[in-house]
Each structure stands twice: as C-alpha cells, then as structure tokens.
Protein backbone atom coordinates (compact mmCIF):
# COMPACT_ATOMS: atom_id res chain seq x y z
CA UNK A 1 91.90 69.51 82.04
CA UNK A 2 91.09 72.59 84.39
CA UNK A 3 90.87 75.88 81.52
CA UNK A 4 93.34 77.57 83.77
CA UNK A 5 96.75 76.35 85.51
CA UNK A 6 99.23 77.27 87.32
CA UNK A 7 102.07 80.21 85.99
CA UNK A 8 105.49 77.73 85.37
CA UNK A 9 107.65 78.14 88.19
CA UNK A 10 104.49 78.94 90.86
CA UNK A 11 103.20 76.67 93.63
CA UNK A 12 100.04 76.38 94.89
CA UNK A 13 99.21 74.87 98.55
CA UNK A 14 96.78 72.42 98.95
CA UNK A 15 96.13 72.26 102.87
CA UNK A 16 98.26 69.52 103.64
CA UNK A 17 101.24 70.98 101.56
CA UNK A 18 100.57 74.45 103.30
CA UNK A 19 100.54 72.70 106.66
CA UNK A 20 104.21 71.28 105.77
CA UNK A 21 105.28 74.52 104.70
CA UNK A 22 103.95 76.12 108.20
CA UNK A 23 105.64 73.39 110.50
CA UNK A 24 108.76 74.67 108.91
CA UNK A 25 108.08 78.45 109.25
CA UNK A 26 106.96 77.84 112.65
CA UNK A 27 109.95 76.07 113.77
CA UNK A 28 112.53 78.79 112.17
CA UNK A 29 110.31 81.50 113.69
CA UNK A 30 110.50 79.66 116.88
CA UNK A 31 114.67 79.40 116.61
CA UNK A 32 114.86 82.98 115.56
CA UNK A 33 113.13 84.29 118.47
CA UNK A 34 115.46 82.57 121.32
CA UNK A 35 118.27 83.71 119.61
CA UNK A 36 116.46 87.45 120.48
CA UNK A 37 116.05 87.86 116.69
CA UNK A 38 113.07 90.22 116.07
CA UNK A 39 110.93 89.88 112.59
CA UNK A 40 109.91 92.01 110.40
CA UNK A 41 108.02 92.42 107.00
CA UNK A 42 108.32 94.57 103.47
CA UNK A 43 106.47 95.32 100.46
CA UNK A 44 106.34 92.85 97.89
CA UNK A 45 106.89 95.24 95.00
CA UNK A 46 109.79 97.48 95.36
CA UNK A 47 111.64 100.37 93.38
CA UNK A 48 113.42 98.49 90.65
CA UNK A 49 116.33 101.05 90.91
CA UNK A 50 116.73 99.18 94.63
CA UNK A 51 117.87 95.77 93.04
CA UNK A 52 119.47 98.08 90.38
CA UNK A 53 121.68 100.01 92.82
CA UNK A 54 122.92 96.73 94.29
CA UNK A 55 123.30 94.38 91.38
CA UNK A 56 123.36 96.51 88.50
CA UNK A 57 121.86 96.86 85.31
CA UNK A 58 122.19 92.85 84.67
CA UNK A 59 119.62 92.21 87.53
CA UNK A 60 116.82 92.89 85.32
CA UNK A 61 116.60 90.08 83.26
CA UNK A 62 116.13 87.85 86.56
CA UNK A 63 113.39 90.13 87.87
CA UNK A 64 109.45 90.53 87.19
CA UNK A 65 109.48 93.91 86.54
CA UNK A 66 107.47 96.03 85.00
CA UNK A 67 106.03 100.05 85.02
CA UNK A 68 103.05 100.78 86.94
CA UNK A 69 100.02 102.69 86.42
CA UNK A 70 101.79 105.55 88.26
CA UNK A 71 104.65 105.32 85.27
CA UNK A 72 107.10 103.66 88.17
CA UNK A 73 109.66 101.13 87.19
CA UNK A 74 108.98 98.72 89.99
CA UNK A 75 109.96 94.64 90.47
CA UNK A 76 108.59 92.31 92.85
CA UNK A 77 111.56 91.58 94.98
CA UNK A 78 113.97 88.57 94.45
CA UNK A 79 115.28 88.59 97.87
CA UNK A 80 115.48 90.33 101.28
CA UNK A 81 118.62 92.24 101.75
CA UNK A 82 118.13 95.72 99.63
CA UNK A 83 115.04 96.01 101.22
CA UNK A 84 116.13 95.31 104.76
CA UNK A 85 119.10 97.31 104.25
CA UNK A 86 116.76 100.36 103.16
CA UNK A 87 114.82 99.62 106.53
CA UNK A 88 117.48 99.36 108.63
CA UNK A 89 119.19 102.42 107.12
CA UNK A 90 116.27 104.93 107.66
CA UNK A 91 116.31 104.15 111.13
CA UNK A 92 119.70 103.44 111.95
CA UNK A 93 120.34 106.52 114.60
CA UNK A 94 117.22 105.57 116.29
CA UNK A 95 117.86 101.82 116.72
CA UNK A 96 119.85 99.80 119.56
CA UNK A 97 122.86 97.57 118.09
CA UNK A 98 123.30 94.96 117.47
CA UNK A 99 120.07 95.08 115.17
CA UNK A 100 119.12 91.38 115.19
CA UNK A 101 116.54 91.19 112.64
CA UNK A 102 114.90 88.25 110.59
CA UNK A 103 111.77 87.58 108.24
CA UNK A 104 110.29 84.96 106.56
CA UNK A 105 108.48 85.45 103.27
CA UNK A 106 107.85 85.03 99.85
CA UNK A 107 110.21 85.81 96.75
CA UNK A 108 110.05 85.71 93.01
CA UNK A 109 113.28 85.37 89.99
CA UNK A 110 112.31 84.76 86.75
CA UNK A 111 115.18 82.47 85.65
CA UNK A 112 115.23 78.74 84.71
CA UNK A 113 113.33 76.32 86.98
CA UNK A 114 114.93 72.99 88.26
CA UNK A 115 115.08 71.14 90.78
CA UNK A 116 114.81 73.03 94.39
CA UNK A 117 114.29 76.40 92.67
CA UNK A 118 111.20 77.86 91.31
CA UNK A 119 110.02 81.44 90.09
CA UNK A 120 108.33 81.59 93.13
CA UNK A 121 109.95 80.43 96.64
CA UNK A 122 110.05 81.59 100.27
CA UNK A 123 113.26 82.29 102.75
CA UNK A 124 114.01 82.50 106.35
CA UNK A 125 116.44 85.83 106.50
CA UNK A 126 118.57 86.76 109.04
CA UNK A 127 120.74 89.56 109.28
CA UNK A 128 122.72 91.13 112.05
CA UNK A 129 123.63 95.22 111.58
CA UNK A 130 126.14 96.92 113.74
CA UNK A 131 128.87 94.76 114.51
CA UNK A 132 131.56 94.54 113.24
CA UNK A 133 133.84 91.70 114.09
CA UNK A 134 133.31 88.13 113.89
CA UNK A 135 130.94 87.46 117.25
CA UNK A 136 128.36 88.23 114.39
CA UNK A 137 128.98 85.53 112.53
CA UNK A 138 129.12 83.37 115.28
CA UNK A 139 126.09 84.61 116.37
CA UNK A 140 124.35 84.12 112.70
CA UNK A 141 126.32 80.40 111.87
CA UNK A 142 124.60 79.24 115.21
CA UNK A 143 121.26 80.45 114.31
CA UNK A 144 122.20 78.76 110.97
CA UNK A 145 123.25 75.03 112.73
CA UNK A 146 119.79 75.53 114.67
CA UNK A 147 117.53 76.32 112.20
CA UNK A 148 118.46 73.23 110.20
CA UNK A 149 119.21 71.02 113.89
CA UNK A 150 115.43 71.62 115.26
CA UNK A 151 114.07 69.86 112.58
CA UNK A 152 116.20 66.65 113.50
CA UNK A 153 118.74 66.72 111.25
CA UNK A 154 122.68 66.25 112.44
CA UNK A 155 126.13 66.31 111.25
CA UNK A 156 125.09 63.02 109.20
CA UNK A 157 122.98 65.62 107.16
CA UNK A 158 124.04 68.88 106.87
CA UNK A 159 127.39 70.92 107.07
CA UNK A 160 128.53 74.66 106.77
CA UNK A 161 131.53 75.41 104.15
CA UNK A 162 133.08 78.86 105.53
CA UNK A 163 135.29 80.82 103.75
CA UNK A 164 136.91 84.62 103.27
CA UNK A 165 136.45 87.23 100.68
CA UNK A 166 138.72 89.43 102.51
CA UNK A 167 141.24 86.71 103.09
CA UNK A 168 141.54 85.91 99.81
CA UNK A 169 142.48 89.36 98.60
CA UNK A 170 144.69 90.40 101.26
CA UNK A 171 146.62 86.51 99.83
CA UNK A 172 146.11 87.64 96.51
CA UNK A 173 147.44 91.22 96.83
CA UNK A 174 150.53 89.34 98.82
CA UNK A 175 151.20 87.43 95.63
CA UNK A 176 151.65 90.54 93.84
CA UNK A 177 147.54 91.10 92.27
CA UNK A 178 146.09 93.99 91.58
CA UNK A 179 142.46 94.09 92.68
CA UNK A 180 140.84 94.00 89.26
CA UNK A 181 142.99 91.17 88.92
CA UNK A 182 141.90 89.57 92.17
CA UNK A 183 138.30 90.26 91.67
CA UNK A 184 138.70 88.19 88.51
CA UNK A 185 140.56 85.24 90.06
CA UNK A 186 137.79 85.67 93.06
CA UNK A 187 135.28 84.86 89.66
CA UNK A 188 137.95 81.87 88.77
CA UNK A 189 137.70 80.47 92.17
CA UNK A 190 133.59 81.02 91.96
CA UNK A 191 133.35 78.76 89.11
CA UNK A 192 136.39 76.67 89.69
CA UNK A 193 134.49 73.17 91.50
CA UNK A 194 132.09 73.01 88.57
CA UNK A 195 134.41 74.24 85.91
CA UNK A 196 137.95 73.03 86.62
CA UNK A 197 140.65 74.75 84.30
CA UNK A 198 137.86 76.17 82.05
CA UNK A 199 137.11 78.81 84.67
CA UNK A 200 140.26 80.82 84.04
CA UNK A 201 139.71 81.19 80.66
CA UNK A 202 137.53 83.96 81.33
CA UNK A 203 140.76 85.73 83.42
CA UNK A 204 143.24 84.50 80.28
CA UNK A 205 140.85 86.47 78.23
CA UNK A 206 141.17 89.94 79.75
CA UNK A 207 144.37 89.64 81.76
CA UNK A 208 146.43 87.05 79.86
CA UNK A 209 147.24 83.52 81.36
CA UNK A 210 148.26 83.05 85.15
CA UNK A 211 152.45 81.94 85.38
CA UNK A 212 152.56 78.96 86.31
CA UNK A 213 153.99 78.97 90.09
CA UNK A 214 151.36 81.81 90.76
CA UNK A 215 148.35 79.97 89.28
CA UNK A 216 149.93 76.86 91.66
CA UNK A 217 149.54 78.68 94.48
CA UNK A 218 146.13 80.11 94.27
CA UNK A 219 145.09 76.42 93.37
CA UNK A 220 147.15 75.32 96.60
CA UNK A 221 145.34 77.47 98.65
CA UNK A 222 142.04 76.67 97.38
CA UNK A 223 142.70 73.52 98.54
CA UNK A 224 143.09 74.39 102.91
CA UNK A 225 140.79 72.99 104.76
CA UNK A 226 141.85 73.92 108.29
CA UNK A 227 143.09 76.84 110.26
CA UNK A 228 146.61 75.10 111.16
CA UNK A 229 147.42 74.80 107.55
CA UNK A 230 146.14 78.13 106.48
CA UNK A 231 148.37 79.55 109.27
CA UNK A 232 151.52 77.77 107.98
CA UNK A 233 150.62 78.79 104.40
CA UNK A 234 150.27 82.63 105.32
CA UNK A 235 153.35 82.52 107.89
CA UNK A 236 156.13 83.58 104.69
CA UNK A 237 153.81 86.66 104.24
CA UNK A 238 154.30 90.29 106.09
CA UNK A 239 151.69 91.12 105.88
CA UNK A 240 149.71 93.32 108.63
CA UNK A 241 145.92 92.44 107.03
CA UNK A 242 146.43 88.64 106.76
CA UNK A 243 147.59 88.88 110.77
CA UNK A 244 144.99 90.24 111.61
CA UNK A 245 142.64 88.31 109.59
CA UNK A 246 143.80 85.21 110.99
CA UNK A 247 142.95 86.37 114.60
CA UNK A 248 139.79 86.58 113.44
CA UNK A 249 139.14 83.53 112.26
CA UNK A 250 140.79 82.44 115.17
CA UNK A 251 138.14 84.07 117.34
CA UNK A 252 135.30 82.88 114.76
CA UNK A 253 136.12 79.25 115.10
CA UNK A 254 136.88 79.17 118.27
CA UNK A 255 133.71 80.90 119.05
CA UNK A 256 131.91 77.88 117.27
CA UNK A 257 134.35 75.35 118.46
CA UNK A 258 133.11 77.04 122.44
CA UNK A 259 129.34 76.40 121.69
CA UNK A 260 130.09 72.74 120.08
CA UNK A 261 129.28 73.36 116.80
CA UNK A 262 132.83 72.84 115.26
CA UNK A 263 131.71 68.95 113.96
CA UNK A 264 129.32 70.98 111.67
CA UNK A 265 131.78 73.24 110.25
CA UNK A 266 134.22 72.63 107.23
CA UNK A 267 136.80 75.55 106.28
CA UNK A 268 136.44 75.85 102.72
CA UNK A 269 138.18 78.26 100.50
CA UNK A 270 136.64 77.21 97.68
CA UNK A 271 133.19 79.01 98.94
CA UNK A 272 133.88 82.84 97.58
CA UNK A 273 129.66 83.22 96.76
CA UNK A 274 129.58 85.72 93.41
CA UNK A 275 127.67 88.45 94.56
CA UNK A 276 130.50 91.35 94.79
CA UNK A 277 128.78 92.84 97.36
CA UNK A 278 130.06 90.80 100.27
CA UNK A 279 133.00 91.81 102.43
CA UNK A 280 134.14 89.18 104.40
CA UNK A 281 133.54 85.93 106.04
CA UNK A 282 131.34 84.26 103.61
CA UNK A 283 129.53 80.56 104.01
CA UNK A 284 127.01 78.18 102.95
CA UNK A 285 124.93 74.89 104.07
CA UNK A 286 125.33 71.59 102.12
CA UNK A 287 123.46 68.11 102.88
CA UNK A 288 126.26 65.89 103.40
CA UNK A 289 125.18 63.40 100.12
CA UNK A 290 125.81 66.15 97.76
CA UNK A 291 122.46 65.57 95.99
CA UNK A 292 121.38 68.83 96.51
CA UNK A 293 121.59 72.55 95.69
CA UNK A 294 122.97 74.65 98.65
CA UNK A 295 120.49 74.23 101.71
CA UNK A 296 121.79 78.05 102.84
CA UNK A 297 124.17 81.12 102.20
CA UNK A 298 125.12 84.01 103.76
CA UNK A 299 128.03 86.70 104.62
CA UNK A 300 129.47 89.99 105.37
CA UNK A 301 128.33 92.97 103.52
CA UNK A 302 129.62 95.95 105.51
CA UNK A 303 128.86 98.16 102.38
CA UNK A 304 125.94 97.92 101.28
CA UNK A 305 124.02 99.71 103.41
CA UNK A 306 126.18 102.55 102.62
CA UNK A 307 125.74 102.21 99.00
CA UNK A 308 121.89 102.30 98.75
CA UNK A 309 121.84 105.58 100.55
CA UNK A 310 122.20 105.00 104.54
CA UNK A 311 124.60 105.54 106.56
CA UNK A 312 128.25 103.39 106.74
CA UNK A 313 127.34 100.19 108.72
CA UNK A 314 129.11 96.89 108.81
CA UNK A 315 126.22 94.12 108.51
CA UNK A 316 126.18 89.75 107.79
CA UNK A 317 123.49 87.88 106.79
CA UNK A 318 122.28 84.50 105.76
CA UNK A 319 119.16 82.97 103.93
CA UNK A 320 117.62 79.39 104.26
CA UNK A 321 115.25 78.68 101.04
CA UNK A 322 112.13 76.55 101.76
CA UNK A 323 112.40 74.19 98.77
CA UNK A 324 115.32 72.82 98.85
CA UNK A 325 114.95 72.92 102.90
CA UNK A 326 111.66 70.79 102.43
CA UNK A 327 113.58 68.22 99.71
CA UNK A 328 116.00 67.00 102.38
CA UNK A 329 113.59 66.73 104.92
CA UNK A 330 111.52 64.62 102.67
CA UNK A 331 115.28 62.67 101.95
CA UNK A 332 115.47 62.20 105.77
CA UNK A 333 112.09 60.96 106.39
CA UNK A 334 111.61 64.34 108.73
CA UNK A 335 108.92 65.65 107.12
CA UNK A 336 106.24 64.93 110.02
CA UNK A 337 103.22 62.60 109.22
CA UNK A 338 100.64 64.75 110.98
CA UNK A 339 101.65 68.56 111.04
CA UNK A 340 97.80 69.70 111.31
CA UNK A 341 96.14 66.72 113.49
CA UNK A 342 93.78 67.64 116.17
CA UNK A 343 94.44 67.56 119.40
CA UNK A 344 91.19 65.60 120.55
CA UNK A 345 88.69 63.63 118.35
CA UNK A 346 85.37 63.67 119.55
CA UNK A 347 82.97 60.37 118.75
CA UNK A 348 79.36 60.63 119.13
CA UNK A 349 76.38 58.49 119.45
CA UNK A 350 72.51 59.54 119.24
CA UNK A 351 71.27 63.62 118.84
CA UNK A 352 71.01 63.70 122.72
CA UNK A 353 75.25 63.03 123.50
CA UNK A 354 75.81 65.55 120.20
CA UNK A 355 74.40 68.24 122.68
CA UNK A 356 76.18 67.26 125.69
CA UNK A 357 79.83 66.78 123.79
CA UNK A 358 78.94 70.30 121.87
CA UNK A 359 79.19 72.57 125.53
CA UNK A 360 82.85 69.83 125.88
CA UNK A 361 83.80 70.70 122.37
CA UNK A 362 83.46 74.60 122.48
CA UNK A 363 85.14 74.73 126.05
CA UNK A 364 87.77 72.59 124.80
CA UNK A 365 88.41 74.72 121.95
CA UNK A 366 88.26 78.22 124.16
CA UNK A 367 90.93 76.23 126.30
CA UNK A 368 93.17 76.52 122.70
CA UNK A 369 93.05 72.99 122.11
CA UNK A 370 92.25 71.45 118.91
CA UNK A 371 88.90 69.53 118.70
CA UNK A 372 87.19 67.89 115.16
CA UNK A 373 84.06 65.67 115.37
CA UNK A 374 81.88 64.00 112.71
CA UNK A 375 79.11 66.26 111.82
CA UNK A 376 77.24 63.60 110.61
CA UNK A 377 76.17 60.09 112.74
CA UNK A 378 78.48 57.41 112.05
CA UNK A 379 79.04 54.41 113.19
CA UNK A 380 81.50 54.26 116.17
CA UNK A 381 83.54 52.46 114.41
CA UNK A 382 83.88 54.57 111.60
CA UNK A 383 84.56 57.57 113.74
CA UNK A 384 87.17 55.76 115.36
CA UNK A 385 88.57 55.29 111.91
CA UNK A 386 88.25 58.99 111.15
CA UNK A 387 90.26 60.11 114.25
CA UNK A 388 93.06 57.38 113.94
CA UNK A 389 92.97 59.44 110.00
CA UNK A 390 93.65 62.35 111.73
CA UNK A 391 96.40 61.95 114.14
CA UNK A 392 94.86 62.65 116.68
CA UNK A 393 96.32 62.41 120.34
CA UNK A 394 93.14 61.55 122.41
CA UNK A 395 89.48 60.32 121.65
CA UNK A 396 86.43 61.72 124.34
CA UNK A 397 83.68 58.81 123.77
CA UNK A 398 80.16 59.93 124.42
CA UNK A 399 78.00 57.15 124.53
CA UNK A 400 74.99 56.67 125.91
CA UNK A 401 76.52 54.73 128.74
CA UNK A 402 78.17 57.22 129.48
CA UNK A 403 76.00 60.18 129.13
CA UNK A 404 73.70 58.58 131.76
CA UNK A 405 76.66 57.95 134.39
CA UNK A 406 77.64 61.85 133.50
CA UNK A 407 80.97 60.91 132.51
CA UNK A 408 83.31 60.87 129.09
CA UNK A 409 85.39 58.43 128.45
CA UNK A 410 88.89 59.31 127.20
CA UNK A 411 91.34 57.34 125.05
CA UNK A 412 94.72 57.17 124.68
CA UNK A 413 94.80 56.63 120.69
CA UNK A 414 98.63 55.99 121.30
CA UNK A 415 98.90 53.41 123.68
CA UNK A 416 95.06 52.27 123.48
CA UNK A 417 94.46 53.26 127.00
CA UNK A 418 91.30 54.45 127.84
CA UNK A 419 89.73 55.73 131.48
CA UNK A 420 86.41 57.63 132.59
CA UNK A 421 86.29 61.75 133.57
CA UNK A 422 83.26 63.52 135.16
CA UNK A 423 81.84 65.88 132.26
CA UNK A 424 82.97 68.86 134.64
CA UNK A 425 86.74 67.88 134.77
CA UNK A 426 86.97 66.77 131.01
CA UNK A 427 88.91 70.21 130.19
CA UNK A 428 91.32 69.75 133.01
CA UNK A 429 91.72 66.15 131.82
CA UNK A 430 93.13 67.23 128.52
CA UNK A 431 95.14 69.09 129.58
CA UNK A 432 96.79 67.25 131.97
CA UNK A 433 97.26 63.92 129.40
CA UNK A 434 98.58 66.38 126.63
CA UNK A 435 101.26 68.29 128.94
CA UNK A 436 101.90 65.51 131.17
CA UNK A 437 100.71 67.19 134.20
C-alpha cells in the first residue's frame, strides 16, 4: 500500500479518466460558445465573508476555510455565483447587456460524500446578467437541453422540472400568508417529495398547524403539472402579480415550445430549490430513471448582486456538475471508447523507413493532426495491434516496398481499406480521408 493516498472526497486523473473528463468540458465549452456565451475564470480561494454575505453564518461548516498567513479568513470556493456576481458587479457600467457569461472549473464542500458528489467536483456555469424577463431563461434552459443533448442523450434520458419562487408567494399571499409564513411553507414544499407530511412539522413548530382546507390547497397546487391547469387554479384570484406572472410563463414556455424543446420540459411546482436567494423561475435536470441525483439546477437571483455590494441587477443562472453528468453517460453507454486516440498510426520497418516516416510524422503533426508510432522495432504485426489499441483512424505503412517505390501506403483501420500516396502528397492525403474532402 502506497504511504500516501488520496484526501476522502478528492479525485485524481489518471490519463484516460482526465481524457473523459476533457471530452465533456470540451463539448460544454463548445455549446457555450454558439450560444455567444463568453468564459471566464476566478480565484480559487476567496474572502470567506463572500460565501458569508450570501449564505450566512451556516455556510461555514460546508466550506474549507481557514486564516491565512496574512491573518485573512479565506475559503476555497464551493461554487461560482458570489464570485461571478462580484465580477460582474465591478464592471457592470462598463459592460454590454445582456452579459452572457460561463466557466468551467473546479469546486470544493466539505460535507458527506456519496454517490455523484465528492469534496472535490467541477461545474459548467452559466449565468445571464441584465435581463430581466423570461427570454433569459429561455435563453439559459436551451443552453441547458444542449449541453446535456450534444452528448447524445434525448428525452428518453433527461428532463427539466421548472417551477416559480415568485409564483408561489404571490399564491400564497392570495391565500391569506404572511411572508415569513410563506418562506416557511416554501421550506415545506422543499422537503415535501422526500419527506411527505413530516416536512410541515418544522412550520407546526413555529407557526402552529396549517387548517385543513388551506394546507389542501397548497398540496393541490403542488400537484399542477401544466400551464392550462395552473391558469384555471389561479383564475378565482384578483390578483394583479399572479396575472402577470402567468404571462410570463406564458412567454417562457412558449418560447421553449417555439425552439422545440417543450418534450423536454415538465412544469413542476414541487421544484422551489432552498437557497433563499433565488427570485423567480427556478428549475432543475433529472435522468428520466430517477436513479440519480439532479443532473443540473439553476434560477433567478435578481438580488444578489445587489446584496454583495454592486449595483441592483436582475440575473439567472444554472450549473451542470461533472460527476453525476459523467454517471449517466456511463448509464447510457455515451461515454466514448476512444476520447484521446490518434489521428494516424504510423508502422515502421528497418532504421532506413524510421527516417523517411520521421520528416511524414513531424509534418503531419505541424498540419495539427495527431500522429503516435512505436519507438521501438516491432513486428508489423504487433504495431498493427498497437494502433487498432489506440483508436486510431488511419495507418501510413512504411515498408521497404514501399520506401523504394517512394510511396506510403495508407489504411483505412475502419473499413480495412488500404491504397498507395506519393511521400509528397501524404499530408494532403490525411487530410482529405479525415474531413472527407
């Protein structure tokens, strides 16, 4: 047994793991960008009077924190959005809305590991700043559908729950709630679909037990789970802010109903997501088995840039975690065989076709594809072996055949194909065969 090991809740990457993790990265970079998303990176270790000023006190116990030599309370950050909130905020009269920002990187909690969540764990965050109504969801819940889509999965797989903070207090102040009363039935609702009739035990405690036709109706409209009945459940009620809130969803569905994403989405009242700081239209991403922790989660936080000392500035956001992410793709069978595999495997014969397939091999790689090669003789039929090992796409054969002729001969390790190329043309070759030219 090695002396030293890895801290509990830490991963380390072997190459082929890291490789994984990068096909993923690279694919939600990719997304981001053509939805005109621009990244960005932050420190690692941040004030811990950042997470403080969101979360409160509590947060600590979740964090690594710790003082520095410098006597500064400081925590390695748990997530994204104080930080890009601070960003965004210090530059907010200098910046052109709608800020469309996103970032992939690395996080750490210190709370209990299980399955699909570590102490240590990357996200892909994406936040939108400066608008206010719904087209910013729409924008965000599509970037959501395609971040999990480009990897192959479908409706069969995946689905977004979407709910309303805001909804459900301008229903709850309707029925007659206070808001200390409706933030605590917001905490019933949190807990209710693990809990059941526990979870308002908690609300019996402080505010005395629900009557009976009230707690009916909260549980009634817990249960919606479409617009049409949520607009004949709110039609009794004068209510200006519930009008208005229903054009919104209105717009907001029908925005994803216009870009043909409305098979993937699932109204869901249930979905309130604890943090108090959200404002609005709240959601999350669930693989359609169930055997999973949420995939994603995001929302509407209008005030917290505000609150951790910027300027007033509505803002939604939404996270995709990597482990949980890279679970289901494993589920799926999406997880791709070769993610690293060489473009072009190069076998070799004698000393004298090493040097001629060396002046192929660096031109090839200047060209930006990827070339391996033995660097020790073999036996052709061991490097054949070796490049079927690697995934590669194509094999360039330099025998002594065909070093006399002046030729390589390339094979299609696919389809088993194989054909002869003048040395001169083998970089043109290659690239024609791997971009179909």
């Amino acid at each position: 047994m090695a002396t030293f090991q890895t801290l509990p809740g830490f991963r380390e990457f072997y190459p082929e793991d890291f490789a994984r993790r990068n096909h993923i990265f690279r694919l939600w970079r990719q997304t981001a960008t053509t939805f005109g998303f621009s990244e960005y990176d932050a420190p690692v270790l941040e004030p811990l009077d950042l997470y403080r000023a969101k979360s409160g006190d509590e947060i600590e116990g979740q964090l690594f924190s710790f003082t520095d030599k410098g006597g500064r309370e400081v925590a390695l950050r748990p997530e994204m959005t104080p930080t890009v909130c601070r960003l965004v905020g210090e530059k907010a009269s200098t910046l052109k809305r709608p800020i469309k920002w996103f970032s992939i990187a690395e996080f750490y909690r210190y709370e209990r590991m299980q399955k699909g969540r570590g102490r240590c764990f990357s996200q892909l965050n994406a936040d939108i700043f400066g608008e206010a109504g719904p087209e910013a969801e729409i924008e965000l819940i599509a970037l959501l559908t395609q971040c999990l889509g480009a990897f192959g999965l479908t409706e069969q797989d995946f689905y977004v729950r979407l709910s309303d903070r805001n909804l459900w207090f301008y229903y709850l102040e309707a029925l007659g709630l206070d808001e200390p009363r409706a933030r605590a039935v917001l905490g019933v609702i949190d807990k209710y679909e693990k809990m059941g009739d526990d979870a308002f035990t908690a609300y019996s405690e402080k505010f005395g037990a629900l009557e009976g036709a009230l707690k009916a109706k909260i549980l009634a409209f817990l249960q919606i789970k479409s617009l049409a009945v949520l607009e004949s459940t709110l039609a009794e009620f004068r209510s200006e802010k519930l009008t208005v809130r229903l054009a919104d969803w209105r717009k907001l569905l029908g925005g994803l109903d216009a870009m043909g994403l409305s098979r993937l989405i699932e109204v869901d009242l249930g979905v309130v997501r604890g943090l108090a700081y959200y404002t609005g239209f709240v959601f999350e991403a669930f693989d359609r088995k169930g055997e999973l922790r949420a995939l994603a989660g995001g929302g509407r936080y209008d005030d917290l840039v505000e609150k951790l000392g910027g300027p007033a500035l509505p803002a939604v956001g939404f996270a995709i975690g990597d482990m949980t992410f890279a679970l289901l793709l494993e589920q799926r069978g999406l997880q791709p065989a070769f993610v690293q595999a060489p473009d072009v495997y190069c076998v070799i014969g004698g000393e004298a076709e090493r040097r001629a397939a060396f002046a192929d091999i660096q031109a090839l790689r200047a060209a930006g594809f990827r070339v391996d090669y033995p660097m020790k003789e073999l036996a052709f039929g061991k490097q054949f072996k070796a490049a079927a090992e690697t995934g590669a796409k194509l094999a360039l054969i330099y025998g002594g055949d065909e070093l006399a002729k002046g030729v390589v001969k390339i094979r299609d390790l696919t389809e088993r194909s194989e054909r002869e190329v003048a040395r001169d043309q083998v970089v043109g070759a290659v690239r024609d065969f791997l971009t179909g030219g």
